[in-house]
C-alpha atoms as a PDB file:
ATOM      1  CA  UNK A   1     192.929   5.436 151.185  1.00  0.00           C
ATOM      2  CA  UNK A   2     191.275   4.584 154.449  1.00  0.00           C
ATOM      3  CA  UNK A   3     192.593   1.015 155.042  1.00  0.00           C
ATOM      4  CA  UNK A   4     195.921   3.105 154.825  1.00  0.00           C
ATOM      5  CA  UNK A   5     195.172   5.976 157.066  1.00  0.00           C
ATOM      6  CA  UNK A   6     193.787   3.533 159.499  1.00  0.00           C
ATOM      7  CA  UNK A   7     196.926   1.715 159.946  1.00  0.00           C
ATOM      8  CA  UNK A   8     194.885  -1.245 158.896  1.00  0.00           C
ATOM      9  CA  UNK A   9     198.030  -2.173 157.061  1.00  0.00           C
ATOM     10  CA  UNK A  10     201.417  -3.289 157.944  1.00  0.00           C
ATOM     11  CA  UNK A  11     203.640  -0.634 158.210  1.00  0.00           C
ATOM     12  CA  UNK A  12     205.821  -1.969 155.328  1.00  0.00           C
ATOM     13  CA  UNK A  13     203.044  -1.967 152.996  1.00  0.00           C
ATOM     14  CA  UNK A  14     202.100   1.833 154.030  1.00  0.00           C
ATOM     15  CA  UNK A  15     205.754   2.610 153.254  1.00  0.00           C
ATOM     16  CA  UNK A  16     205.562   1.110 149.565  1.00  0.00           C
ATOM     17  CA  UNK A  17     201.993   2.475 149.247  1.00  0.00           C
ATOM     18  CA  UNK A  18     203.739   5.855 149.944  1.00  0.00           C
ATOM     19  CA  UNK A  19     206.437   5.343 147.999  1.00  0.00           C
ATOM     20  CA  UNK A  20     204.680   4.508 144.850  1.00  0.00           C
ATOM     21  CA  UNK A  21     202.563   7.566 145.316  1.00  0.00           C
ATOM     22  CA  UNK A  22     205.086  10.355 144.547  1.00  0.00           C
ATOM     23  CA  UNK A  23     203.531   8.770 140.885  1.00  0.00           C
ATOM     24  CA  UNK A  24     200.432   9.992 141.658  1.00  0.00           C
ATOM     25  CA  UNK A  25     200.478  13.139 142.972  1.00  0.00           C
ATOM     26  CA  UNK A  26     197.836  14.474 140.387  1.00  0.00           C
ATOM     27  CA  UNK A  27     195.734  12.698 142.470  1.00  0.00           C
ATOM     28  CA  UNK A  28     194.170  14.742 145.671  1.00  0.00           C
ATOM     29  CA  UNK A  29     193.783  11.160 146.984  1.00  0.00           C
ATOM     30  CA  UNK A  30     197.741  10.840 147.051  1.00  0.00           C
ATOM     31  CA  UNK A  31     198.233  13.699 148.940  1.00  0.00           C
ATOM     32  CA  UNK A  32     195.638  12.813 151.940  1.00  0.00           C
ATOM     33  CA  UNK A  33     197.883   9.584 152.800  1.00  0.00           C
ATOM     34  CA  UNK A  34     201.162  11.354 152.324  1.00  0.00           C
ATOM     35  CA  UNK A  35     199.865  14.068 154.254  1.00  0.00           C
ATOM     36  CA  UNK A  36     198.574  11.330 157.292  1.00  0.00           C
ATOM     37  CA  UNK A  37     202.147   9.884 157.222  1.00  0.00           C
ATOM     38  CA  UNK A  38     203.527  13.250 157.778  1.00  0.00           C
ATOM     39  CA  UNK A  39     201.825  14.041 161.237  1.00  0.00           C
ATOM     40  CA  UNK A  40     203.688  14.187 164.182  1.00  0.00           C
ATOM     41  CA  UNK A  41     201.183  10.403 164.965  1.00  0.00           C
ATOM     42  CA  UNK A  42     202.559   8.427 162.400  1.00  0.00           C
ATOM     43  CA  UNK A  43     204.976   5.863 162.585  1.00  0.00           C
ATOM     44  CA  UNK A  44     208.954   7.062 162.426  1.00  0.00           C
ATOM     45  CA  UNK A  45     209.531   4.390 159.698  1.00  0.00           C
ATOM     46  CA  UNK A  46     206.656   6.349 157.469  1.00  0.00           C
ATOM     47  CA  UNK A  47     207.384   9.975 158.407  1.00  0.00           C
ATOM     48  CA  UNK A  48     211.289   8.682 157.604  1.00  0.00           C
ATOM     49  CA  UNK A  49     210.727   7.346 153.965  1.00  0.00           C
ATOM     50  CA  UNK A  50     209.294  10.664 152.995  1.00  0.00           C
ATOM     51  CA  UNK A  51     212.169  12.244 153.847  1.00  0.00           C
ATOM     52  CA  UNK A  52     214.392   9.896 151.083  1.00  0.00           C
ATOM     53  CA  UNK A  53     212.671  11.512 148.812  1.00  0.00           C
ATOM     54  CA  UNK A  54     214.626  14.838 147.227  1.00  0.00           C
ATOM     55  CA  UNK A  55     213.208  17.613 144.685  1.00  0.00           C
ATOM     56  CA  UNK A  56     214.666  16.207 141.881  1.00  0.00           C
ATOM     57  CA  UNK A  57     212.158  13.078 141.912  1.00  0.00           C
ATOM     58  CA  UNK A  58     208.871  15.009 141.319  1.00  0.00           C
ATOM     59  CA  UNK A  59     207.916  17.575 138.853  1.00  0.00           C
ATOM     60  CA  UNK A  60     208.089  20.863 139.644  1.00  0.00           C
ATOM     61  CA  UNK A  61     204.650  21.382 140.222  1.00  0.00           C
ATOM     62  CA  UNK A  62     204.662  19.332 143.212  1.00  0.00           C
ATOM     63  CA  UNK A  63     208.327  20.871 145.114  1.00  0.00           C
ATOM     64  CA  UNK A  64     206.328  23.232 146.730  1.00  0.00           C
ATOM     65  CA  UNK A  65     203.556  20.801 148.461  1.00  0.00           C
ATOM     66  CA  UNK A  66     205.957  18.046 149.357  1.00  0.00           C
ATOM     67  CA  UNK A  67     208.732  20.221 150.293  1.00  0.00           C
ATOM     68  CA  UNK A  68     205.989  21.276 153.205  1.00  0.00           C
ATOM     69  CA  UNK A  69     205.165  17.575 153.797  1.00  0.00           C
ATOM     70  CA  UNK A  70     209.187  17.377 154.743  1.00  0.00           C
ATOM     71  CA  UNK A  71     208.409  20.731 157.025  1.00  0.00           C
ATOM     72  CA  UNK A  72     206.025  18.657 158.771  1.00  0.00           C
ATOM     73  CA  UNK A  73     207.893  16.093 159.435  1.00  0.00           C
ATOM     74  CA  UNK A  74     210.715  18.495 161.428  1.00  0.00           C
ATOM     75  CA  UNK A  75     207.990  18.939 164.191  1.00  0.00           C
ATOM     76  CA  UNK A  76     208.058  14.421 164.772  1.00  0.00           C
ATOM     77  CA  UNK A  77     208.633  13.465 168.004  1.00  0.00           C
ATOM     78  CA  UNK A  78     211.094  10.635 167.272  1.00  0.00           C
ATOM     79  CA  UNK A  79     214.551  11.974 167.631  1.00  0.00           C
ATOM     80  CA  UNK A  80     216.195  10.598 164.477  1.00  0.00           C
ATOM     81  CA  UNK A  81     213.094  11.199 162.388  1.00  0.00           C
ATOM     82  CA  UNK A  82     213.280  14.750 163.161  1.00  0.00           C
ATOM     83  CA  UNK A  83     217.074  15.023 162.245  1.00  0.00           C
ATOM     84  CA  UNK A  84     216.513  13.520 159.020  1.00  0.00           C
ATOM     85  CA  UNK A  85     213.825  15.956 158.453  1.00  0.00           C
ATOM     86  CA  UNK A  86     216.161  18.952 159.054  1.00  0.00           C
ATOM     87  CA  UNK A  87     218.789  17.763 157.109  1.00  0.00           C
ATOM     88  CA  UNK A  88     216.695  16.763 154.325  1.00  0.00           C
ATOM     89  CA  UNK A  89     214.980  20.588 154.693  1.00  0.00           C
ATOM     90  CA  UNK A  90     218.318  21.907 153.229  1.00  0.00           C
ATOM     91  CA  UNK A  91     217.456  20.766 150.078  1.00  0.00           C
ATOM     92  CA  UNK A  92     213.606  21.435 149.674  1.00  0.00           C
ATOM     93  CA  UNK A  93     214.099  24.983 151.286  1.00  0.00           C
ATOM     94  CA  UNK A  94     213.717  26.734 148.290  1.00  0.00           C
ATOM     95  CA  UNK A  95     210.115  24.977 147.998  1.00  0.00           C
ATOM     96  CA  UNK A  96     209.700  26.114 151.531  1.00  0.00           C
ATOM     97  CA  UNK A  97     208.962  29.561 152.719  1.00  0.00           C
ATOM     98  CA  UNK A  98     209.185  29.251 156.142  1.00  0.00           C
ATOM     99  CA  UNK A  99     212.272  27.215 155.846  1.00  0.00           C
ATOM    100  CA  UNK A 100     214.557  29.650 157.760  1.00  0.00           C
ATOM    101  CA  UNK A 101     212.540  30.263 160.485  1.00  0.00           C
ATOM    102  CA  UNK A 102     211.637  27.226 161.138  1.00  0.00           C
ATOM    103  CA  UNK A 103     215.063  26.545 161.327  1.00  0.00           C
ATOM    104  CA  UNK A 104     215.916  29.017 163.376  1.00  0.00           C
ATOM    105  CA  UNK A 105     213.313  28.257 165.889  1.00  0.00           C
ATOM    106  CA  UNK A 106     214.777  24.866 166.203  1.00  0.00           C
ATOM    107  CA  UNK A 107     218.260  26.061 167.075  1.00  0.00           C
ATOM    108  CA  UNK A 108     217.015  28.546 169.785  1.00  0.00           C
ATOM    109  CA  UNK A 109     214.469  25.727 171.489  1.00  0.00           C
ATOM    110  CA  UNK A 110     217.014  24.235 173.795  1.00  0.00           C
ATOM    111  CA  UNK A 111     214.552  21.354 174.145  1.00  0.00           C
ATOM    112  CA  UNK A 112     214.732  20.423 171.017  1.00  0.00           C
ATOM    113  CA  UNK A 113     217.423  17.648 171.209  1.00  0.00           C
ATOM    114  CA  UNK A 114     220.369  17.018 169.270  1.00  0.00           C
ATOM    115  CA  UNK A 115     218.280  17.775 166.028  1.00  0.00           C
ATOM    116  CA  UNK A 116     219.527  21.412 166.479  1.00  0.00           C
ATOM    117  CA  UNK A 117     222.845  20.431 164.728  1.00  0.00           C
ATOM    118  CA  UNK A 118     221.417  19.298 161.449  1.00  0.00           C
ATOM    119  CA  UNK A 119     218.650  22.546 161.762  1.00  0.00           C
ATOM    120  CA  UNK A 120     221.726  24.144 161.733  1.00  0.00           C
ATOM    121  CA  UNK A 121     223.447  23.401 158.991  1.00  0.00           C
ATOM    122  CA  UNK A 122     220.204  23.371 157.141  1.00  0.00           C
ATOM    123  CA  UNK A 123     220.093  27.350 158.412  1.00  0.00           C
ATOM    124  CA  UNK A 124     223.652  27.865 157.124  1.00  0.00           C
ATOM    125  CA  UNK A 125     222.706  26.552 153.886  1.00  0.00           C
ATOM    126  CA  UNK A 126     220.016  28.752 153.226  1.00  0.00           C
ATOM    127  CA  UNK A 127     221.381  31.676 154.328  1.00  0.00           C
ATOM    128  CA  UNK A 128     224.348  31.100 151.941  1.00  0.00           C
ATOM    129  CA  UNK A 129     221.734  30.989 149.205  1.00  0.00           C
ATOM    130  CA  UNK A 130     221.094  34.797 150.253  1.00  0.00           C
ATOM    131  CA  UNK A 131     217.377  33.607 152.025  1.00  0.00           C
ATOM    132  CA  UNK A 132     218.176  33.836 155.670  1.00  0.00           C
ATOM    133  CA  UNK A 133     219.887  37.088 156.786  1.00  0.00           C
ATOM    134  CA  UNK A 134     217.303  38.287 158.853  1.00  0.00           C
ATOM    135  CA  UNK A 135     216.238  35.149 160.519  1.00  0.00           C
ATOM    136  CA  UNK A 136     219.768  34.230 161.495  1.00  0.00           C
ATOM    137  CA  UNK A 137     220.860  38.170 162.798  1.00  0.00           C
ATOM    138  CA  UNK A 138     217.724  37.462 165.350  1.00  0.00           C
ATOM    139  CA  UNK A 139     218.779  33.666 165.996  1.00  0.00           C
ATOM    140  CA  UNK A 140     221.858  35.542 166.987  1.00  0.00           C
ATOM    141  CA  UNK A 141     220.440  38.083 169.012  1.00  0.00           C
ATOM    142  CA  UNK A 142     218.347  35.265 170.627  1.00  0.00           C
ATOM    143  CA  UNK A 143     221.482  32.994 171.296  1.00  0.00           C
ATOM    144  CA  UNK A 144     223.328  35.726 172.436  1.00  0.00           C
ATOM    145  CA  UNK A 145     220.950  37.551 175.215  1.00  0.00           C
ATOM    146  CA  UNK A 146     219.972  33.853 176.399  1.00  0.00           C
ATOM    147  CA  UNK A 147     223.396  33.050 177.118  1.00  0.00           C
ATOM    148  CA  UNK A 148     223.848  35.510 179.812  1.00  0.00           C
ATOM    149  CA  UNK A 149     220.724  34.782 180.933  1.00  0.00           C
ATOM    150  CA  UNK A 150     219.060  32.121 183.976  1.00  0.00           C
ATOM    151  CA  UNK A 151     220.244  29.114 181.900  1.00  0.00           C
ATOM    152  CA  UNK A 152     222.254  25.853 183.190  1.00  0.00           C
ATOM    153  CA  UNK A 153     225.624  27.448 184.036  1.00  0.00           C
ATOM    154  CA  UNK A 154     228.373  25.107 184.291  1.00  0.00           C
ATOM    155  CA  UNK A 155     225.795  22.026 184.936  1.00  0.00           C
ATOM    156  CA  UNK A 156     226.384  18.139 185.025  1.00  0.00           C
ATOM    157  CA  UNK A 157     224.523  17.636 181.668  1.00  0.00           C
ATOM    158  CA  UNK A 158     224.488  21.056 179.962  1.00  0.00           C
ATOM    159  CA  UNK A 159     226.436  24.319 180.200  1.00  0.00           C
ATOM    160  CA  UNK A 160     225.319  27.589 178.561  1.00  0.00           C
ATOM    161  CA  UNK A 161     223.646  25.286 175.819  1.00  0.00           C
ATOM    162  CA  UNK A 162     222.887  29.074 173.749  1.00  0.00           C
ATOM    163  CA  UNK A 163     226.263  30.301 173.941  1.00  0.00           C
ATOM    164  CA  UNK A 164     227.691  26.791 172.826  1.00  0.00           C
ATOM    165  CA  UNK A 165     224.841  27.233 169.731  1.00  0.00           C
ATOM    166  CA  UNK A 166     226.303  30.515 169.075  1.00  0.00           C
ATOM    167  CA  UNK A 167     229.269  29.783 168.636  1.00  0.00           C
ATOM    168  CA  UNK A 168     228.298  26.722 166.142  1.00  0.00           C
ATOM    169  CA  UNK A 169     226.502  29.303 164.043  1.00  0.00           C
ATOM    170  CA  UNK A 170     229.367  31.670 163.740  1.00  0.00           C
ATOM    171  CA  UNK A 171     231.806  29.055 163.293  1.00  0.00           C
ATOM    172  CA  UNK A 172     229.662  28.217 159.817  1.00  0.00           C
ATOM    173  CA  UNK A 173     228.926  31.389 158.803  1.00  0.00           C
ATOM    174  CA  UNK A 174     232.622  32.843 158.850  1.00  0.00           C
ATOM    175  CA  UNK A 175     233.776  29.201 156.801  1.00  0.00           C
ATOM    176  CA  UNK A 176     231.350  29.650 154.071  1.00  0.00           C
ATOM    177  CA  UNK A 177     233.326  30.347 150.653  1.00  0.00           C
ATOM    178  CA  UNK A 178     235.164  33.952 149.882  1.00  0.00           C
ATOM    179  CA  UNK A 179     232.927  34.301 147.415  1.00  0.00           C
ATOM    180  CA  UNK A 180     230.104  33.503 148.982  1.00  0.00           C
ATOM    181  CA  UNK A 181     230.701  35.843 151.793  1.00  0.00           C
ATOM    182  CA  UNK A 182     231.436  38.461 149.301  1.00  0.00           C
ATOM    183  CA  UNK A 183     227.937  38.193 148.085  1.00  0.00           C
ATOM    184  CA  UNK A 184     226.553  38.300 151.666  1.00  0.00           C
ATOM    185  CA  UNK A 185     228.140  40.694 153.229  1.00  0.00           C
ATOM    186  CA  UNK A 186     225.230  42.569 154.370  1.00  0.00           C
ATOM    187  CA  UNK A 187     223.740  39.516 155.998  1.00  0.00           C
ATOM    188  CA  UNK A 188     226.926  38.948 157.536  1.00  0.00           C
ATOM    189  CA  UNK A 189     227.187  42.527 158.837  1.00  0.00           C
ATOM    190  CA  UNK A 190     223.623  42.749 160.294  1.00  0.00           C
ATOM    191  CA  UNK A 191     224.934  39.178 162.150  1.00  0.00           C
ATOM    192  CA  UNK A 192     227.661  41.497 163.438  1.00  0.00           C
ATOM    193  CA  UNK A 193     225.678  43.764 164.480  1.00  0.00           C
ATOM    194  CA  UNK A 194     223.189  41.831 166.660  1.00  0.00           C
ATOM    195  CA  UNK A 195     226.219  40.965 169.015  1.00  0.00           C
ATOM    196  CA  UNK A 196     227.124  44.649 169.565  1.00  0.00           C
ATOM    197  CA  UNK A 197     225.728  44.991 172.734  1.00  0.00           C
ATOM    198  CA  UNK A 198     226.763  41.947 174.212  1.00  0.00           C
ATOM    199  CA  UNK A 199     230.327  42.175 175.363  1.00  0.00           C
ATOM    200  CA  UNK A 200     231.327  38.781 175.952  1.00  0.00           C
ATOM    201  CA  UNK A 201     230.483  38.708 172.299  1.00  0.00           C
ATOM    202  CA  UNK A 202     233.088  40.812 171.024  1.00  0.00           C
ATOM    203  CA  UNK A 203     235.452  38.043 169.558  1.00  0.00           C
ATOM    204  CA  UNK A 204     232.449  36.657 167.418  1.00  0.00           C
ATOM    205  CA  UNK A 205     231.447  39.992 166.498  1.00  0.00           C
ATOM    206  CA  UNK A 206     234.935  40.785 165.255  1.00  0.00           C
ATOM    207  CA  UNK A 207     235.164  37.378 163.042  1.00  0.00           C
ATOM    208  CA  UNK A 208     231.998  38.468 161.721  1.00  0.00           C
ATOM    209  CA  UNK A 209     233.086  41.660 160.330  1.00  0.00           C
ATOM    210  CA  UNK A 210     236.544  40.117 159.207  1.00  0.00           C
ATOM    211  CA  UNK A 211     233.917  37.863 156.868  1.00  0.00           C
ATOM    212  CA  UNK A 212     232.124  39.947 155.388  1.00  0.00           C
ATOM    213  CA  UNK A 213     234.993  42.688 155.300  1.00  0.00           C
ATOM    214  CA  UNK A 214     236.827  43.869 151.988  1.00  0.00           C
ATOM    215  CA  UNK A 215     240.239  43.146 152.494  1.00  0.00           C
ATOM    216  CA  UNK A 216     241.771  45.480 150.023  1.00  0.00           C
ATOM    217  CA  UNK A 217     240.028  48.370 152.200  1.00  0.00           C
ATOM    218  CA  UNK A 218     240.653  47.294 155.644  1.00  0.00           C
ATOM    219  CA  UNK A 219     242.311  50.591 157.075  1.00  0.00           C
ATOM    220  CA  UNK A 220     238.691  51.524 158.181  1.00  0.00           C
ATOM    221  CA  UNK A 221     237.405  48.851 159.719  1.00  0.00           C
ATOM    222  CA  UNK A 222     240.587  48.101 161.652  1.00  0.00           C
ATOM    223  CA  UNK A 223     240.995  51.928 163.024  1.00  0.00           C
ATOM    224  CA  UNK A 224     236.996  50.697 163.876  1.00  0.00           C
ATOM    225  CA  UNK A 225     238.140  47.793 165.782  1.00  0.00           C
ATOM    226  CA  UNK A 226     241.284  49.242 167.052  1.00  0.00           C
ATOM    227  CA  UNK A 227     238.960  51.677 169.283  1.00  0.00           C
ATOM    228  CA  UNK A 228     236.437  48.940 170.328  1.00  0.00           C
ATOM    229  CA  UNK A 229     239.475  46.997 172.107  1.00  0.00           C
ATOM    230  CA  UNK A 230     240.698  50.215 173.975  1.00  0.00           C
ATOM    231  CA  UNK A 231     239.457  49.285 176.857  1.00  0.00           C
ATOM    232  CA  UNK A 232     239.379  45.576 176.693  1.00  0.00           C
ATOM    233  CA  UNK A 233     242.700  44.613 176.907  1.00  0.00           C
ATOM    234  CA  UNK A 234     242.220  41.209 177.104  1.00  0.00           C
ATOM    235  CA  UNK A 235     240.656  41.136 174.265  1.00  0.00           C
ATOM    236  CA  UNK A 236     242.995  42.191 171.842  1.00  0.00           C
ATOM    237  CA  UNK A 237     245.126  39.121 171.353  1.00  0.00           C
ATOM    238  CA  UNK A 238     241.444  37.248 170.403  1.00  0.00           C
ATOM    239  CA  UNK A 239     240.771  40.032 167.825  1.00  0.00           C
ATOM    240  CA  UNK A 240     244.612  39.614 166.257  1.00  0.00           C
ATOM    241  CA  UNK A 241     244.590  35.976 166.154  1.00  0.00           C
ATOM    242  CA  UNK A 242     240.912  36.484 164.271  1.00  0.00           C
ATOM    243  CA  UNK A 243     242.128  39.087 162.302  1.00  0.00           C
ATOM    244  CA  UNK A 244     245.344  36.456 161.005  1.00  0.00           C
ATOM    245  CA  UNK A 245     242.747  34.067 160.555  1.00  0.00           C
ATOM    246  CA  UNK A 246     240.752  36.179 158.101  1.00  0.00           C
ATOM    247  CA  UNK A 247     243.864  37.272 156.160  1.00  0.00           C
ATOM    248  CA  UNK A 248     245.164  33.599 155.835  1.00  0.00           C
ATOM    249  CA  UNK A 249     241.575  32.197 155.057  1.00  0.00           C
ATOM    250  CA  UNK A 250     241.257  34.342 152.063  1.00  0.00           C
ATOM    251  CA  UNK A 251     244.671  34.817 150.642  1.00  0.00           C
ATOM    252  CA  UNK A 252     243.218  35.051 147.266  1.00  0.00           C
ATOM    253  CA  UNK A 253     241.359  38.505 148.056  1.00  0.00           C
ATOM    254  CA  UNK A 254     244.119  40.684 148.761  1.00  0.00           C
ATOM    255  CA  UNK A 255     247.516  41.542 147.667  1.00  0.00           C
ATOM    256  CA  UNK A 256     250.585  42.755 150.426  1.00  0.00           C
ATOM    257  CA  UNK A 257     250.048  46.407 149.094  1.00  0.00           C
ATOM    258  CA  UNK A 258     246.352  46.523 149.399  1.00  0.00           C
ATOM    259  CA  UNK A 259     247.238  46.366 153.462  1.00  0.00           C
ATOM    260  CA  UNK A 260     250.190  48.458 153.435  1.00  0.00           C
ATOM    261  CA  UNK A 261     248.280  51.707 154.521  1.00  0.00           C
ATOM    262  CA  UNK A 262     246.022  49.807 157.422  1.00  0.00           C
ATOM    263  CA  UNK A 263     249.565  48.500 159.036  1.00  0.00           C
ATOM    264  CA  UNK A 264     251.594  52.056 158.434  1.00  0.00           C
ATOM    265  CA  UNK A 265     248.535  53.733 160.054  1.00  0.00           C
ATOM    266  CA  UNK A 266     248.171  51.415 163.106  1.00  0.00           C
ATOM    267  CA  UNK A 267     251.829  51.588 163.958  1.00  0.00           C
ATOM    268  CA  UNK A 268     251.428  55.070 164.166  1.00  0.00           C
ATOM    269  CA  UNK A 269     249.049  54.969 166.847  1.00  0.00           C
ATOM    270  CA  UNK A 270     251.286  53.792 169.099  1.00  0.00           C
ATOM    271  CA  UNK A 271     248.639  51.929 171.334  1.00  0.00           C
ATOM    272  CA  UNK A 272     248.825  48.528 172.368  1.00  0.00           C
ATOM    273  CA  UNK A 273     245.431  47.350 170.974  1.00  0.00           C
ATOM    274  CA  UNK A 274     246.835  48.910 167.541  1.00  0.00           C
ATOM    275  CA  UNK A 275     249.812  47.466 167.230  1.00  0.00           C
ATOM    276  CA  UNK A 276     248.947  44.133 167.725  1.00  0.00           C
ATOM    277  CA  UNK A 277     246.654  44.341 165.160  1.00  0.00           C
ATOM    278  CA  UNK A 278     249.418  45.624 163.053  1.00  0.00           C
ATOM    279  CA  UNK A 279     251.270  42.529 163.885  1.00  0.00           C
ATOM    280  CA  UNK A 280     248.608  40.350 162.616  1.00  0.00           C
ATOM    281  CA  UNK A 281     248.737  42.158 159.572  1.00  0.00           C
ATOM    282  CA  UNK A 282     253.134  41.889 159.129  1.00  0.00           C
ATOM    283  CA  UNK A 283     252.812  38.244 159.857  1.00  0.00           C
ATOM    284  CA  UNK A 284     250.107  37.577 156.898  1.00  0.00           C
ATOM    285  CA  UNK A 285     251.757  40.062 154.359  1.00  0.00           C
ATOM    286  CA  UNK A 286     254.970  40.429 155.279  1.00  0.00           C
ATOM    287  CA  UNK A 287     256.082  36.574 153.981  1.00  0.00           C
ATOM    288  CA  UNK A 288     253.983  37.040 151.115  1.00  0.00           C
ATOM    289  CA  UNK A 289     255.603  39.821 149.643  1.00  0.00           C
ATOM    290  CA  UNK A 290     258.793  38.631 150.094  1.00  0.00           C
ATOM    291  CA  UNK A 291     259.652  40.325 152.666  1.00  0.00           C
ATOM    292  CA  UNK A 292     259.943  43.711 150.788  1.00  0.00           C
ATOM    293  CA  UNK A 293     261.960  46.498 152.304  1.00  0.00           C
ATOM    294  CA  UNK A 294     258.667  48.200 153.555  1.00  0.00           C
ATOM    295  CA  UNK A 295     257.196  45.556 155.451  1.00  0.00           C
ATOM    296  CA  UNK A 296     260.854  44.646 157.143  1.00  0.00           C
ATOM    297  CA  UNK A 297     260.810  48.539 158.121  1.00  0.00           C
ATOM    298  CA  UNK A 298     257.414  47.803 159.856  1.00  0.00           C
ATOM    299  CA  UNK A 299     258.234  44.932 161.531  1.00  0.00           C
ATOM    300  CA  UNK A 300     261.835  46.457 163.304  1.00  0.00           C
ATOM    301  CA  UNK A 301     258.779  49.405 164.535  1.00  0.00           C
ATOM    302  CA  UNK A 302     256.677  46.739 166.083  1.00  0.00           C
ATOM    303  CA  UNK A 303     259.978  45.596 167.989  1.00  0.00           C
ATOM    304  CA  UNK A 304     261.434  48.608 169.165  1.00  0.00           C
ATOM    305  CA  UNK A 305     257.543  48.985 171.036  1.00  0.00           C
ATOM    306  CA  UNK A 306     257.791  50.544 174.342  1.00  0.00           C
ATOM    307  CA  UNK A 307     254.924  47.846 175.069  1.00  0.00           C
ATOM    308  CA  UNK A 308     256.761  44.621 175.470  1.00  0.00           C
ATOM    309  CA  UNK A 309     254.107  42.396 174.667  1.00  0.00           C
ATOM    310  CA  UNK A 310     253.846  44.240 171.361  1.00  0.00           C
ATOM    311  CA  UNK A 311     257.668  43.866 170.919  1.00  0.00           C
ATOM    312  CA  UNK A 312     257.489  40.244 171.888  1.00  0.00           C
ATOM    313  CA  UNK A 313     254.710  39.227 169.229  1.00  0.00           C
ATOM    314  CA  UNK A 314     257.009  41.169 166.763  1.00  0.00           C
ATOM    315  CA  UNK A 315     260.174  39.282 167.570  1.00  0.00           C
ATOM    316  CA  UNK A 316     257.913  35.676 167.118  1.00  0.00           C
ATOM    317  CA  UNK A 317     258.158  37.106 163.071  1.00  0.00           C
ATOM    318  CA  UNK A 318     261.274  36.004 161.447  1.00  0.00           C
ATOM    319  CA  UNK A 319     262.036  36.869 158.104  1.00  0.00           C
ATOM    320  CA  UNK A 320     264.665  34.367 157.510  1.00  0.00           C
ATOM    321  CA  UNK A 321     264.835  30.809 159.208  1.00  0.00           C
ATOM    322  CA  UNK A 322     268.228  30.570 160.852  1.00  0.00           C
ATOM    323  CA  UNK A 323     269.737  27.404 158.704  1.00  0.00           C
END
């Protein structure tokens, strides 16, 4: 044990030593030298070939203390090592109780490298598991209020580094599975939420909800959203392409006539910010069903708009391809 701790070794013995030891770990004396090779001092090559190692190889009795040996590792100073680390985290996270946070941390320290990508997948895989809903809703918050904060704007080497994080995270929260979004959807409405007060937000916040939304009740949620982009014009086209996205994405959770009373209800609004949406809506459900009478009767409303950007995005709808 202390020929091995004192490097007295070379290295590629220390790595088979270390190896061979996941045999041993009823041994306390196992556990010093793995322990030595996962501080931030040892060599990448050591700190690396613990990381090979996943949770199926050891019994279960050991998950726990090795999958914190792996937690250690996250914090080496060798770029690469520390990627691996994170990426092999994803795995052992369930072993790991501070997996999310540590995570998390490592996403919102924008000196932590390139290693943030792999922490962040590692984050995204944890929360899917249903253990990281409160750690990522403050990542988000974090991301979010640093973004408009003092950092490099528009910079040689870096611009708004937390707003270009942000996005990442939403990006793989909103493509995890229907299903798995179904079962989440709290998590993925308190992610929502942390972006409320940030209005430069509002296009993540919206893709959020759309997530973690029921699609067969939508009417609600797109009256909700209908009065949030009132008075952001601009930001209405955003929240209809999003809105298309999320009925396209997950086809398989609604049915034409489970939207039917959303679109009838924001035609009849008559705003701009409402019909648009109800465009989004036509375009998804509309071809799917058909092309029933009813949604044909929508889409002529939409293009008789007074608004002529409504009518417009109506009149890029064709029911029948011109042969």
């Amino acid at each position: 044990v202390t020929g091995v701790q004192t490097c007295a070794l070379p290295i590629y013995v220390r790595i088979a030593i270390g190896r061979s030891l996941r045999l041993f770990l009823d041994d306390p004396r196992a556990w010093t030298i793995l322990t030595a090779q996962a501080n931030a001092s040892a060599s990448p090559d050591e700190a690396r070939a613990l990381v090979d190692t996943l949770p199926g190889h050891l019994a279960e009795r050991h998950r726990r203390p090795f999958g914190q040996l792996i937690a250690d590792v996250t914090a080496h100073p060798d770029p690469l090592t520390k990627m691996l680390a994170f990426s092999a985290l994803a795995a052992w996270s369930p072993w790991v109780a501070n997996a999310a946070d540590l995570t998390a941390s490592s996403i919102e320290d924008l000196a932590s490298g390139p290693s943030w990508q792999p922490a962040l997948r590692t984050l995204t895989h944890i929360f899917a598991d249903g253990n990281a809903g409160d750690a990522t809703a403050q990542l988000i918050s974090a991301l979010a209020t640093a973004s408009g904060s003092q950092e490099t704007d528009a910079g040689e080497q870096r611009d708004r580094p937390s707003r270009q994080r942000l996005a990442a995270l939403v990006d793989h929260l909103t493509s995890l599975d229907a299903g798995r979004r179904g079962l989440l959807s709290d998590d993925l409405a308190a992610c929502a939420a942390a972006l409320t007060a940030v209005p430069t937000a509002l296009h993540w916040e919206i893709a959020l909800l759309l997530s973690a939304a029921d699609l067969t009740r939508l009417a609600d949620l797109i009256r909700q959203l209908a009065g949030r982009l009132a008075s952001r014009p601009m930001a209405v086209t955003a929240a209809a392409t999003a809105l298309a996205t999320a009925l396209q994405r997950d086809r398989s959770r609604w049915r034409p006539e489970d939207l039917s009373a959303a679109a009838s209800s924001l035609i009849a609004e008559t705003s701009p910010a409402s019909q648009l949406l109800a465009v989004a809506i036509i375009s998804a459900a509309g071809p799917r069903s058909g092309w029933s009478p009813d949604w044909r009767d929508r889409l002529r409303v939409i293009r008789q708009s007074a608004d002529p950007d409504v009518a417009t995005a109506g009149l890029t709808i064709v029911t029948a391809s011109e042969s």
